[in-house]
PDB file of N, CA and C in Angstrom:
ATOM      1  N   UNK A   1     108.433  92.757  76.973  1.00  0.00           N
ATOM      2  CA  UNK A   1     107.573  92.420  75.854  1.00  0.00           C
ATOM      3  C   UNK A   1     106.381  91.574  76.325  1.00  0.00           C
ATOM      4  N   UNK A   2     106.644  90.713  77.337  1.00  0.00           N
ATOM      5  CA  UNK A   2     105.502  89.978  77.947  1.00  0.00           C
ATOM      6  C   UNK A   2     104.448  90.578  78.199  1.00  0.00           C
ATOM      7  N   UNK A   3     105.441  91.565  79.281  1.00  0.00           N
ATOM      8  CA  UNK A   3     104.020  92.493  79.624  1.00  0.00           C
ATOM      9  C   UNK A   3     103.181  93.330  79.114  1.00  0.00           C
ATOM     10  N   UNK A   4     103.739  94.169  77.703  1.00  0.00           N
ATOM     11  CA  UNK A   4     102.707  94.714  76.743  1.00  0.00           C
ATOM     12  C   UNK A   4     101.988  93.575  76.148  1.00  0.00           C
ATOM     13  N   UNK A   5     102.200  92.543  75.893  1.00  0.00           N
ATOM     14  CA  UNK A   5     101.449  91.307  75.006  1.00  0.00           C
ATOM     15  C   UNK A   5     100.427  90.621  76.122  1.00  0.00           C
ATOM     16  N   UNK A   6     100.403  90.528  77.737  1.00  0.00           N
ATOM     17  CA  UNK A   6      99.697  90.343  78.621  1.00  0.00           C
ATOM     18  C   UNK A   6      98.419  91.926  78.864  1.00  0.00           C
ATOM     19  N   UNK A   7      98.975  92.682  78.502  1.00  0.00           N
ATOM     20  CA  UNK A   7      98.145  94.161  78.869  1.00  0.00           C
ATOM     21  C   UNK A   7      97.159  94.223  77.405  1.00  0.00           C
ATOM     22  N   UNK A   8      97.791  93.812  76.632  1.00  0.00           N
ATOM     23  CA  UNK A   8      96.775  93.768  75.035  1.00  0.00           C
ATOM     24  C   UNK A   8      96.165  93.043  75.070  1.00  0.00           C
ATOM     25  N   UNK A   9      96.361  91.747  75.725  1.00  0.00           N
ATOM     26  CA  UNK A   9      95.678  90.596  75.418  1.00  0.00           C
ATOM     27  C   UNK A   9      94.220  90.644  76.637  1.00  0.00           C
ATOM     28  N   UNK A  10      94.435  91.331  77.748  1.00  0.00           N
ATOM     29  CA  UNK A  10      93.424  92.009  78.534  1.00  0.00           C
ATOM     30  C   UNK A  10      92.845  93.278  77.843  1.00  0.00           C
ATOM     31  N   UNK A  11      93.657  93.943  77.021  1.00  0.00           N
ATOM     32  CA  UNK A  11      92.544  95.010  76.679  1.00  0.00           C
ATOM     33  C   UNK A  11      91.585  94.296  75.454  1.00  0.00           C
ATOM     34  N   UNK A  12      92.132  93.516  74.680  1.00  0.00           N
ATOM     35  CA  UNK A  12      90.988  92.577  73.725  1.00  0.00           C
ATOM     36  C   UNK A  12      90.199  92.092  74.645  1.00  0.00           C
ATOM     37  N   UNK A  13      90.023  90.955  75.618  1.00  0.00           N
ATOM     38  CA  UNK A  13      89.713  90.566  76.317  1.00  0.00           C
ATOM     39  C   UNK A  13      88.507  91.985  77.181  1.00  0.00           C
ATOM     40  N   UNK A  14      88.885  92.968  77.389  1.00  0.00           N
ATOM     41  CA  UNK A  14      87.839  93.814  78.086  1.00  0.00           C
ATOM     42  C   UNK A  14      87.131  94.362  76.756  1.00  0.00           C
ATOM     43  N   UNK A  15      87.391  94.373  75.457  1.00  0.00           N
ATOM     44  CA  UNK A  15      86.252  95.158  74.924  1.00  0.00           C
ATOM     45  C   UNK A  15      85.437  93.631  74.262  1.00  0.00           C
ATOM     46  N   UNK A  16      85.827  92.668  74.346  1.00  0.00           N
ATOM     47  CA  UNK A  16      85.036  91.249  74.015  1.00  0.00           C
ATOM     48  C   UNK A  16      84.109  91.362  75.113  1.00  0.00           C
ATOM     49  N   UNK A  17      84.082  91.319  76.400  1.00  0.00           N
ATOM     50  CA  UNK A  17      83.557  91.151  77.446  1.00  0.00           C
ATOM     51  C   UNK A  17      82.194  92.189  77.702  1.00  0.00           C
ATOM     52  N   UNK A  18      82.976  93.551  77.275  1.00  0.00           N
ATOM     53  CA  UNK A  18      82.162  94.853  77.217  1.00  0.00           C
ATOM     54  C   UNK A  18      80.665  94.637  76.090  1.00  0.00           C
ATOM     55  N   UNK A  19      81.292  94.165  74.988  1.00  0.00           N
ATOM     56  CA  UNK A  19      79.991  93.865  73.965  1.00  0.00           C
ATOM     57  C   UNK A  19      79.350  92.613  74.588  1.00  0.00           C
ATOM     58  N   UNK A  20      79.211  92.141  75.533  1.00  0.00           N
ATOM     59  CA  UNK A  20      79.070  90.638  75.685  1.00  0.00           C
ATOM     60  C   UNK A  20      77.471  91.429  76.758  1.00  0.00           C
ATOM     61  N   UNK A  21      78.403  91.762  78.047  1.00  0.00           N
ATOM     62  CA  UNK A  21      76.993  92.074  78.756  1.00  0.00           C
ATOM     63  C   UNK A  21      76.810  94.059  78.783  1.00  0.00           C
ATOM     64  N   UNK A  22      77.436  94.619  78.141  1.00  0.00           N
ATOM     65  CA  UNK A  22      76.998  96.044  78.200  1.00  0.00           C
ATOM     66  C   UNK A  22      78.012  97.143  79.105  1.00  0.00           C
ATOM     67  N   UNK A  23      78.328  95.944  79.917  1.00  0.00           N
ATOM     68  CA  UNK A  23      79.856  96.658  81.077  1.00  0.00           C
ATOM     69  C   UNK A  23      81.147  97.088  80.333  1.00  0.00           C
ATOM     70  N   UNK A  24      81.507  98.347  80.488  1.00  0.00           N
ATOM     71  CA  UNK A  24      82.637  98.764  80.189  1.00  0.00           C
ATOM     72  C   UNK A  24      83.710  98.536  81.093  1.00  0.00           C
ATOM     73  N   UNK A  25      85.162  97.943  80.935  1.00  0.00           N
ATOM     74  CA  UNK A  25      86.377  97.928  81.532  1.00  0.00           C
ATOM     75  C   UNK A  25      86.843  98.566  80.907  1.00  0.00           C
ATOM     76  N   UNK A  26      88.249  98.850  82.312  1.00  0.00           N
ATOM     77  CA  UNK A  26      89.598  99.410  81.941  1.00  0.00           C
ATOM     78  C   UNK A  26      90.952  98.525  82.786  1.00  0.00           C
ATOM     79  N   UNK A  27      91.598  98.686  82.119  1.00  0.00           N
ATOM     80  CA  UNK A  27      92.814  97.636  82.892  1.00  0.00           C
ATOM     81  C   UNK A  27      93.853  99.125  82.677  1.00  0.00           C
ATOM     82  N   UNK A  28      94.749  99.569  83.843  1.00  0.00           N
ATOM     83  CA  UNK A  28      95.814 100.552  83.636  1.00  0.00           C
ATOM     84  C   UNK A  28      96.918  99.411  84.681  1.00  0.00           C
ATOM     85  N   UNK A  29      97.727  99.597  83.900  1.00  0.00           N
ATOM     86  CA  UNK A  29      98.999  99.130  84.465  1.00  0.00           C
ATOM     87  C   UNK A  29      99.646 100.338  85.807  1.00  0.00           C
ATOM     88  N   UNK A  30      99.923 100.094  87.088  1.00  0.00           N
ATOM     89  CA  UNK A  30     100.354 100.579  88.149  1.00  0.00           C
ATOM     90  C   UNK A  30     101.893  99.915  88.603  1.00  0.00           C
ATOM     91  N   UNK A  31     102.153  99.983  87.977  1.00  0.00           N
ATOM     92  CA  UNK A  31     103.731  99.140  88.638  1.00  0.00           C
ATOM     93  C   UNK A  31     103.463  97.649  88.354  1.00  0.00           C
ATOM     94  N   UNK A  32     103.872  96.782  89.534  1.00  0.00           N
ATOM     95  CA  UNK A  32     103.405  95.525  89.393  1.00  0.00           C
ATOM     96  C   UNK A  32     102.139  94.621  89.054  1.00  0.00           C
ATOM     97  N   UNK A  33     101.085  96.037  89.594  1.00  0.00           N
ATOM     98  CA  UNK A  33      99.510  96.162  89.312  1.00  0.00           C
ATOM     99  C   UNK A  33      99.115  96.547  88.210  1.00  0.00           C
ATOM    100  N   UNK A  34      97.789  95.820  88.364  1.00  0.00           N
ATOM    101  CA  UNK A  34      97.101  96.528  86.436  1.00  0.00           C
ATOM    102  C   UNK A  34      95.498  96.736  87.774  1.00  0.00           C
ATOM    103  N   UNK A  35      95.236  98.350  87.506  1.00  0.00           N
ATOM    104  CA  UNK A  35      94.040  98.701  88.226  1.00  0.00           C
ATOM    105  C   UNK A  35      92.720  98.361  87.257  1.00  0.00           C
ATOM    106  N   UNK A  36      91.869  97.554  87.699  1.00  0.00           N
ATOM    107  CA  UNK A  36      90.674  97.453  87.137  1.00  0.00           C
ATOM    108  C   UNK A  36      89.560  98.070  87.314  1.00  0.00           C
ATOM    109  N   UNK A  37      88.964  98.527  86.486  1.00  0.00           N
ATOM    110  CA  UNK A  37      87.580  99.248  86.773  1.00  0.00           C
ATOM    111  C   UNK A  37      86.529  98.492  86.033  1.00  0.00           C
ATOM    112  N   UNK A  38      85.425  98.376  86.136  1.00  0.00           N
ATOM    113  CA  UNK A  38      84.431  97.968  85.613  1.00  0.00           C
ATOM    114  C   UNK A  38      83.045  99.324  85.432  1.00  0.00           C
ATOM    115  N   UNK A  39      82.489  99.569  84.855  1.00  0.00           N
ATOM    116  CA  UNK A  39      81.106 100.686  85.036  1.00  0.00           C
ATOM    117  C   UNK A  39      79.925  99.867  84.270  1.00  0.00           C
ATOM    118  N   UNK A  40      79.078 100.093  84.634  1.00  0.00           N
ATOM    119  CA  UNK A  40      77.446  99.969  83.948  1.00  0.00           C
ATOM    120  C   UNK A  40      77.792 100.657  82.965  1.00  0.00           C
ATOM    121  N   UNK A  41      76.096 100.479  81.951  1.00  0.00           N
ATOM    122  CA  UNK A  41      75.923 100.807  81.097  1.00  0.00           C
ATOM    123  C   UNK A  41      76.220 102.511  80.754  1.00  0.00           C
ATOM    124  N   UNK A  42      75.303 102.913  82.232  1.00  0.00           N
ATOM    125  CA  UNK A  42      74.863 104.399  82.356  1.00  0.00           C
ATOM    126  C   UNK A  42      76.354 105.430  82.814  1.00  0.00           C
ATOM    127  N   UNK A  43      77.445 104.475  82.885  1.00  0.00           N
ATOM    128  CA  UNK A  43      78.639 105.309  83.342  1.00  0.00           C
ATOM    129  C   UNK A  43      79.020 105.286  84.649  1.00  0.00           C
ATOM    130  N   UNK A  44      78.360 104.563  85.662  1.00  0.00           N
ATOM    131  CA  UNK A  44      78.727 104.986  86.970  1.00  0.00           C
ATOM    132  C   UNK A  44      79.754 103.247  87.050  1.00  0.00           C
ATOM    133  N   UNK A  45      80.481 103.315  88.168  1.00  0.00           N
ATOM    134  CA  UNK A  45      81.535 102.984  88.751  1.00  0.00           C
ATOM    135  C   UNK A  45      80.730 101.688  89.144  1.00  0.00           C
ATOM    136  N   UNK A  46      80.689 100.265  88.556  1.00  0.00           N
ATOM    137  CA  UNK A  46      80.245  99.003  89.182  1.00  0.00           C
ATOM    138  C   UNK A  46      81.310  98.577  90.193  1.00  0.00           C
ATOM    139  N   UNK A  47      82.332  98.012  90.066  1.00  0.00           N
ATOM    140  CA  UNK A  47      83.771  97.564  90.655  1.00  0.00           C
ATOM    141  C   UNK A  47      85.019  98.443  90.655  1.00  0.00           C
ATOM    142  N   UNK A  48      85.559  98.029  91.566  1.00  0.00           N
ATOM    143  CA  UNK A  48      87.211  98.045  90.953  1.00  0.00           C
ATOM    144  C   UNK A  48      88.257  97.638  91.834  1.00  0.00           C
ATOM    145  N   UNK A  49      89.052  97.422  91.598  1.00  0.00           N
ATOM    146  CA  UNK A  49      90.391  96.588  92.267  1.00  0.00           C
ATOM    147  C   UNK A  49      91.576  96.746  91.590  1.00  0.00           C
ATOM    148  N   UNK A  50      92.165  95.835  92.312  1.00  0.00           N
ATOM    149  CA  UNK A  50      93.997  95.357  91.646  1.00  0.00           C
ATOM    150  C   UNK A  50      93.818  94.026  91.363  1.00  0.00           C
ATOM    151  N   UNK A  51      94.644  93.807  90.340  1.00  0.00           N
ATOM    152  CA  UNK A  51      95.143  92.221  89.641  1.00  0.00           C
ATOM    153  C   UNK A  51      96.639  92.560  90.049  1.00  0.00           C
ATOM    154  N   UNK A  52      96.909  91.341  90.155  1.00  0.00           N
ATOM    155  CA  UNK A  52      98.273  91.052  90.848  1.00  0.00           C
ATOM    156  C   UNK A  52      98.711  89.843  89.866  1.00  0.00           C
ATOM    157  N   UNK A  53      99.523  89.474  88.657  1.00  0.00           N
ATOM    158  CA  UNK A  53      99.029  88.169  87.923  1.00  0.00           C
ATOM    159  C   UNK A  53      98.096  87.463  87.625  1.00  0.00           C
ATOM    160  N   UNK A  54      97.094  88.313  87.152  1.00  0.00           N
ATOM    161  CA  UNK A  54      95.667  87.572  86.853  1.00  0.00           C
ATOM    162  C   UNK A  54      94.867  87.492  88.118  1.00  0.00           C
ATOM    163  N   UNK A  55      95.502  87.884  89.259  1.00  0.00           N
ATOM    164  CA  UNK A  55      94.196  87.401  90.569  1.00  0.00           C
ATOM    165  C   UNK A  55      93.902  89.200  91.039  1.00  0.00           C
ATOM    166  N   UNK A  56      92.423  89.104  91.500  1.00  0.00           N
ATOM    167  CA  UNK A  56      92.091  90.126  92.490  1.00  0.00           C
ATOM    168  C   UNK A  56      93.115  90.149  93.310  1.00  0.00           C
ATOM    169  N   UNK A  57      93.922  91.675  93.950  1.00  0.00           N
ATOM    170  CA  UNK A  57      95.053  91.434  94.850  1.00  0.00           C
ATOM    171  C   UNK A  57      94.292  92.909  95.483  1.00  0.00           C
ATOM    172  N   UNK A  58      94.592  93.261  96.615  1.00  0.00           N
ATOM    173  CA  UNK A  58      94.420  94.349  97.415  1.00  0.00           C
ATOM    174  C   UNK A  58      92.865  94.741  97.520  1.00  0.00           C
ATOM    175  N   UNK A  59      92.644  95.610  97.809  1.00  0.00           N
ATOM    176  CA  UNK A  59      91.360  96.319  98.084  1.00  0.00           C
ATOM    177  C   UNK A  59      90.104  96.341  96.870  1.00  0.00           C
ATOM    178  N   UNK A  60      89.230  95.915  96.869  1.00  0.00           N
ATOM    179  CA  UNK A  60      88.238  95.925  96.242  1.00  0.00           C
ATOM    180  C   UNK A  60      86.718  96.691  96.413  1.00  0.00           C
ATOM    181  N   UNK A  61      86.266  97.338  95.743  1.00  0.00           N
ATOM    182  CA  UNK A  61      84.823  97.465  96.100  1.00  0.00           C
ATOM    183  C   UNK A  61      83.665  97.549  95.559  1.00  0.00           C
ATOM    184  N   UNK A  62      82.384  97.036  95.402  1.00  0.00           N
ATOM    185  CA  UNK A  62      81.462  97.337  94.257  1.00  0.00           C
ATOM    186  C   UNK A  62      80.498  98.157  94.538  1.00  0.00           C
ATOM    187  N   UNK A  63      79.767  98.864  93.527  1.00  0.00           N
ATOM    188  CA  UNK A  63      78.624  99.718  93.791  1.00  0.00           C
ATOM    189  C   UNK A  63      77.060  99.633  93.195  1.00  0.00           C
ATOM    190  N   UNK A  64      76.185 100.237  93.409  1.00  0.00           N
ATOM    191  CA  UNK A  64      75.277  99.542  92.472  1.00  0.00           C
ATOM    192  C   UNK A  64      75.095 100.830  91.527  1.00  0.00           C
ATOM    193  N   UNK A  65      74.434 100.376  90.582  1.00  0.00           N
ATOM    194  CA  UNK A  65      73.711 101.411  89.673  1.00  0.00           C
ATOM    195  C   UNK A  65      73.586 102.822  89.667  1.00  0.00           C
ATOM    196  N   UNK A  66      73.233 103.488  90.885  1.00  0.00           N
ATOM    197  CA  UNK A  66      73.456 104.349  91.681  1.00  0.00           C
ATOM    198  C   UNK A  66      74.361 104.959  92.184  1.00  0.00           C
ATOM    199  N   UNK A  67      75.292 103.974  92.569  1.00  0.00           N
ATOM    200  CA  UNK A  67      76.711 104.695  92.930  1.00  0.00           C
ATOM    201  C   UNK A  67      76.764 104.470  94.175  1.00  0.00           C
ATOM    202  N   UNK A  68      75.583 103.789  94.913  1.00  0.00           N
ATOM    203  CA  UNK A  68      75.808 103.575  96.431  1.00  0.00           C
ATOM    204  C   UNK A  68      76.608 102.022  96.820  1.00  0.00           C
ATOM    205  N   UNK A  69      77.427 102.173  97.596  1.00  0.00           N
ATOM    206  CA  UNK A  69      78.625 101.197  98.005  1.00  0.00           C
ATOM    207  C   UNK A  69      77.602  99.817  98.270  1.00  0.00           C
ATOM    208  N   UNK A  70      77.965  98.676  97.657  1.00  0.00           N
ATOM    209  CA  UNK A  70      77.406  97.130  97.678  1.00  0.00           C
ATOM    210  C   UNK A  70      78.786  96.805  98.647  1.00  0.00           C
ATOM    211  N   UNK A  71      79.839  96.788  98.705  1.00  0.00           N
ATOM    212  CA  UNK A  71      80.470  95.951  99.420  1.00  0.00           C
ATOM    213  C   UNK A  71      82.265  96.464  98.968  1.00  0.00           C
ATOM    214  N   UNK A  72      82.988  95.679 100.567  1.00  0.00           N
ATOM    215  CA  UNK A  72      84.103  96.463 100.115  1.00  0.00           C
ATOM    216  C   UNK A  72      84.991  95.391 101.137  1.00  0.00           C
ATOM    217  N   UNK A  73      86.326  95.101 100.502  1.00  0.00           N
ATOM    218  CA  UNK A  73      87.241  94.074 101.042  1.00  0.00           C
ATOM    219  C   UNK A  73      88.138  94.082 100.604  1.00  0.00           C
ATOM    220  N   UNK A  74      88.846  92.926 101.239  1.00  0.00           N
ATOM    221  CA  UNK A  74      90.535  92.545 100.412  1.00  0.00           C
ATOM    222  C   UNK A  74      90.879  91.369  99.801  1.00  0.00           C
ATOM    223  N   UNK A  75      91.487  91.562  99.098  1.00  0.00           N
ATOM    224  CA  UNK A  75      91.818  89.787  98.123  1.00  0.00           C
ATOM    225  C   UNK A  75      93.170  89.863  98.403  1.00  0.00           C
ATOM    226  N   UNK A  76      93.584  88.314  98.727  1.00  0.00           N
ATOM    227  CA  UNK A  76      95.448  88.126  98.780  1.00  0.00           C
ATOM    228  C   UNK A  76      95.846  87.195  97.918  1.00  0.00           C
ATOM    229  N   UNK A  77      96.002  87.559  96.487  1.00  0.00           N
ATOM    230  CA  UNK A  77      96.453  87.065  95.485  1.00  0.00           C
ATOM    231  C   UNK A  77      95.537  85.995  94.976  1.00  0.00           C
ATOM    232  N   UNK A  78      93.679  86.485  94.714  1.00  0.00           N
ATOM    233  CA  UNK A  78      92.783  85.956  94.549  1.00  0.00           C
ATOM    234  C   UNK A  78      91.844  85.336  95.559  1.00  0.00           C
ATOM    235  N   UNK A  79      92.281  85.711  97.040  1.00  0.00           N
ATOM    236  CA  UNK A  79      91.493  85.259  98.244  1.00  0.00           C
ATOM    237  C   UNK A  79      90.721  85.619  98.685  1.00  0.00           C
ATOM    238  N   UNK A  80      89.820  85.670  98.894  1.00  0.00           N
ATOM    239  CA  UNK A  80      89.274  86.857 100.369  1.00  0.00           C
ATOM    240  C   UNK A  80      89.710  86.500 101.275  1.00  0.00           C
ATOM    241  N   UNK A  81      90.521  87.596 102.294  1.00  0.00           N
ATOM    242  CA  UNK A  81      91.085  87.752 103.240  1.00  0.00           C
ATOM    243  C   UNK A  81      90.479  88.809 104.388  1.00  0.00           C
ATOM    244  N   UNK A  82      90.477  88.366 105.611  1.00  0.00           N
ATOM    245  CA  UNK A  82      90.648  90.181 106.369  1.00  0.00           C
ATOM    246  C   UNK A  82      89.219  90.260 106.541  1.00  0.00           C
ATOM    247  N   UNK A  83      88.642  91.366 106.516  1.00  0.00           N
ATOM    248  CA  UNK A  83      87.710  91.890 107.011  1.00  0.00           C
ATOM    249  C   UNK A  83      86.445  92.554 105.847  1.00  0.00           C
ATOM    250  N   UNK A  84      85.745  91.849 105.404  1.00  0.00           N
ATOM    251  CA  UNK A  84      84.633  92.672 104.396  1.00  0.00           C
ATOM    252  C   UNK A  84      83.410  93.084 104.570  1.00  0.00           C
ATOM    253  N   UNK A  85      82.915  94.062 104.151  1.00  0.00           N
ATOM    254  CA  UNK A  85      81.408  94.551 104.273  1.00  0.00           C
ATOM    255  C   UNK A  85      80.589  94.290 103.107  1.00  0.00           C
ATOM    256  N   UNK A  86      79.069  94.370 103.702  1.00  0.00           N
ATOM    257  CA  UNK A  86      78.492  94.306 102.454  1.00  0.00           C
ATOM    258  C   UNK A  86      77.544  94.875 102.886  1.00  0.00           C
ATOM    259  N   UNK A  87      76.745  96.225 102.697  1.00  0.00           N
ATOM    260  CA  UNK A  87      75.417  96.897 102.184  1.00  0.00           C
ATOM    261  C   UNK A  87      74.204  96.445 101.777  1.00  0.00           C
ATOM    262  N   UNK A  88      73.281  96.275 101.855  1.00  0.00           N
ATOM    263  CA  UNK A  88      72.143  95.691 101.518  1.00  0.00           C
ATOM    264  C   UNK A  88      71.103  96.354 101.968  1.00  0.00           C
ATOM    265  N   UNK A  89      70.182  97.413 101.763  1.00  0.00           N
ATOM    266  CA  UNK A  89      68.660  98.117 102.318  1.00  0.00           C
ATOM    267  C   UNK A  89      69.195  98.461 103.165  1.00  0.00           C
ATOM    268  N   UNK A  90      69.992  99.214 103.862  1.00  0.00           N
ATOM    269  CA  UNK A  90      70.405  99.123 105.248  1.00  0.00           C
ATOM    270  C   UNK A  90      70.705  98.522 106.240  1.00  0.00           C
ATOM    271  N   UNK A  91      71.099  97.224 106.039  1.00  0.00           N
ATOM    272  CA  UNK A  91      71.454  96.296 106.657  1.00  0.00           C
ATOM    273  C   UNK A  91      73.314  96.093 106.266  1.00  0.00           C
ATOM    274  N   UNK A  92      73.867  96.128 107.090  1.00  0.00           N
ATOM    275  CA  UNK A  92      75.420  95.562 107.205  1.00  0.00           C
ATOM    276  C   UNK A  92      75.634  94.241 107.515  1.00  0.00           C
ATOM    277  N   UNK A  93      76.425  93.281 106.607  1.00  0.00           N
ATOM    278  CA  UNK A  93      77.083  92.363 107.397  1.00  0.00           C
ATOM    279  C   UNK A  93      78.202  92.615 106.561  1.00  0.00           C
ATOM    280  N   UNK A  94      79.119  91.928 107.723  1.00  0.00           N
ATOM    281  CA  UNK A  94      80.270  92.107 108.328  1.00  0.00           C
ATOM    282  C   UNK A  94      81.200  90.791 108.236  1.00  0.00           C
ATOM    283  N   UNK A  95      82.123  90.008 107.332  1.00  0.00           N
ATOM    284  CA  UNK A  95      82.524  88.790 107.596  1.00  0.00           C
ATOM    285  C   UNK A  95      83.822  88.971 107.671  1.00  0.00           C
ATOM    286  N   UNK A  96      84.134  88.191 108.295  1.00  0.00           N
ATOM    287  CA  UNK A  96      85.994  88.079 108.128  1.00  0.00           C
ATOM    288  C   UNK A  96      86.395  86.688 107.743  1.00  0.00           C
ATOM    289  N   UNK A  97      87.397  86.890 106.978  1.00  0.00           N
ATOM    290  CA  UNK A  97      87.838  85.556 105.694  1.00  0.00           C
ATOM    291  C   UNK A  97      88.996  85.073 105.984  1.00  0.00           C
ATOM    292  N   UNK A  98      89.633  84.199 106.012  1.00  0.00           N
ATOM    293  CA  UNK A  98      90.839  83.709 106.004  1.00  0.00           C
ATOM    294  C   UNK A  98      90.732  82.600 104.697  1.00  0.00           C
ATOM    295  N   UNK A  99      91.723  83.321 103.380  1.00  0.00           N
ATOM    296  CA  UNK A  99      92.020  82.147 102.637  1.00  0.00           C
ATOM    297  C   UNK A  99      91.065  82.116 102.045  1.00  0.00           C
ATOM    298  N   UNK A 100      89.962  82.561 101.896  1.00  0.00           N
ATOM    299  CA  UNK A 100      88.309  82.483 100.750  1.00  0.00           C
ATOM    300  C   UNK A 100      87.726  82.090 101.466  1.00  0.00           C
ATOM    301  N   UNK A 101      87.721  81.242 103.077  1.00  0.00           N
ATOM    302  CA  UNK A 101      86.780  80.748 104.060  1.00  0.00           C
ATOM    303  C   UNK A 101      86.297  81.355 105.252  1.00  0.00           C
ATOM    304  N   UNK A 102      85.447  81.654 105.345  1.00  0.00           N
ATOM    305  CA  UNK A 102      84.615  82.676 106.275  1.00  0.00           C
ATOM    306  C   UNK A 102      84.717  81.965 107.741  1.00  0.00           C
ATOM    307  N   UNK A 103      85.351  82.763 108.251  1.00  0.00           N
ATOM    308  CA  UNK A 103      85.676  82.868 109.599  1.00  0.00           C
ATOM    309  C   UNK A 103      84.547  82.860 111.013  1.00  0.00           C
ATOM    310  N   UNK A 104      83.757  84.263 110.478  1.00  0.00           N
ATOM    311  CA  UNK A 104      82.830  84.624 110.666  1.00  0.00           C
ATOM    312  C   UNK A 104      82.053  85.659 110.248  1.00  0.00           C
ATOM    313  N   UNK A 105      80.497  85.803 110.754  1.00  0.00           N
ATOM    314  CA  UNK A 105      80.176  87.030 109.900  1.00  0.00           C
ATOM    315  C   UNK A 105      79.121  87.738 111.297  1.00  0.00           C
ATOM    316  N   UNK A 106      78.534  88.714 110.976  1.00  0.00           N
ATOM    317  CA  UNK A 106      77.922  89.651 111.884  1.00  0.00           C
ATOM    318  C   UNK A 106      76.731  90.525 110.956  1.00  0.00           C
ATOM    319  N   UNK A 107      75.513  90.059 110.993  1.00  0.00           N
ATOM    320  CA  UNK A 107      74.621  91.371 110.376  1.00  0.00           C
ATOM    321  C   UNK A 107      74.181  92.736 111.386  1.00  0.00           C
ATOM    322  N   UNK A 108      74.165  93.201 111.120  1.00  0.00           N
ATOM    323  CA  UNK A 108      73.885  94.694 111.543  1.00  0.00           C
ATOM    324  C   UNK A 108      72.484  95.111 111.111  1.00  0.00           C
ATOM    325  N   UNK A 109      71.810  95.145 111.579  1.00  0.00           N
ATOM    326  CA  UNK A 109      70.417  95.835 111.171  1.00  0.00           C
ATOM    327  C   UNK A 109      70.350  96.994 111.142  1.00  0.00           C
ATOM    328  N   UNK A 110      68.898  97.799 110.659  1.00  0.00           N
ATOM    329  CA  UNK A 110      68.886  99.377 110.489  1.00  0.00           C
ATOM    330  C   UNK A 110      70.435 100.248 110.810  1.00  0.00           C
ATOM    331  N   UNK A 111      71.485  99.885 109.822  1.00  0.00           N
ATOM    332  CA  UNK A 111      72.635 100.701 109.751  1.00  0.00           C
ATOM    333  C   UNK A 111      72.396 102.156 109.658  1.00  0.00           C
ATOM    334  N   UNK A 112      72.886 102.907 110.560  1.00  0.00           N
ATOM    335  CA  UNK A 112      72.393 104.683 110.296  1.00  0.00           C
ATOM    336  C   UNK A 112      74.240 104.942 110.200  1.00  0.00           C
ATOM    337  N   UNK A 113      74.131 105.839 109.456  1.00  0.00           N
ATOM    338  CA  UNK A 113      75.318 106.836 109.517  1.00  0.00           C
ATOM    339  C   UNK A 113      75.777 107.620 110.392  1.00  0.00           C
ATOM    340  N   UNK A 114      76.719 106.916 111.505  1.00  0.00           N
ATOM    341  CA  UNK A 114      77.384 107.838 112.804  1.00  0.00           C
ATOM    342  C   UNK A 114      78.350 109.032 111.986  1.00  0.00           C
ATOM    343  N   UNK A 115      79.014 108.455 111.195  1.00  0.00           N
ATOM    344  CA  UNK A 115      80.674 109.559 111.224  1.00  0.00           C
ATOM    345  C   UNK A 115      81.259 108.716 109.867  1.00  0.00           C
ATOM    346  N   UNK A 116      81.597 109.551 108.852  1.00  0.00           N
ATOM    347  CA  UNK A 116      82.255 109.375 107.940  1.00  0.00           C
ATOM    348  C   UNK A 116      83.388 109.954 107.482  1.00  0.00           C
ATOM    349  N   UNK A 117      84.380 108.993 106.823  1.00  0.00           N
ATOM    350  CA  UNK A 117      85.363 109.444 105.993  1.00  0.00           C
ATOM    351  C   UNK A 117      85.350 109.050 104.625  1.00  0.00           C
ATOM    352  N   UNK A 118      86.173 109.883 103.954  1.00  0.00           N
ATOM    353  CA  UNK A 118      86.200 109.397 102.543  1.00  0.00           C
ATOM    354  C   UNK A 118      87.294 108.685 102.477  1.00  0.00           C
ATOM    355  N   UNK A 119      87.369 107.628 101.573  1.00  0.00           N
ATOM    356  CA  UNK A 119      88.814 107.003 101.469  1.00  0.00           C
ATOM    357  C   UNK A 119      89.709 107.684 100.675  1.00  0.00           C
TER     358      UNK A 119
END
């Protein structure tokens, strides 16, 4: 019962939010996970992740307007952890986090596209 009264109380919570700045959410329950999505106005894909008890948990990534990748990482039960990217004009940087505190980071200039996969 908790957990339908925690999943309602996020879906009020996402259409309050939605009229607030124009962003549409979705919260779907995955097992222990509730998958989040976020989109712009125009429909395309802003965010999305896992909540793990209220925190960002696992893999995250955002996009812009467009649909082209802004950045992509991991959260450990609201952290940044591990290894993240971020996109910018063609430019990459590169940080690695321990705990929400940046370890280090690396920019990459004129990023070209060697070899891709899809996730």
């Amino acid at each position: 019962m908790k957990k339908l009264l925690f999943f309602f109380f996020l879906s009020f919570v996402s259409i309050t939010m939605a009229q607030e700045n124009g962003y549409r959410k979705t919260y779907i329950q995955e097992g222990k996970l509730i998958k989040f999505s976020e989109y712009y106005e125009n429909g395309q894909l802003a965010q999305t992740g896992f909540l793990l008890d209220g925190k960002n948990h696992g893999v995250w990534q955002s996009y812009d307007i467009n649909g082209i990748k802004k950045s992509k990482g991991v959260f450990l039960k609201g952290k940044k952890v591990d290894r993240w990217f971020f996109w910018n004009k063609g430019q990459l940087l590169e940080v690695d986090y321990k705990n929400n505190i940046v370890q280090s980071a690396i920019k990459w200039g004129d990023a070209k596209l060697i070899a891709s996969k899809e996730d």
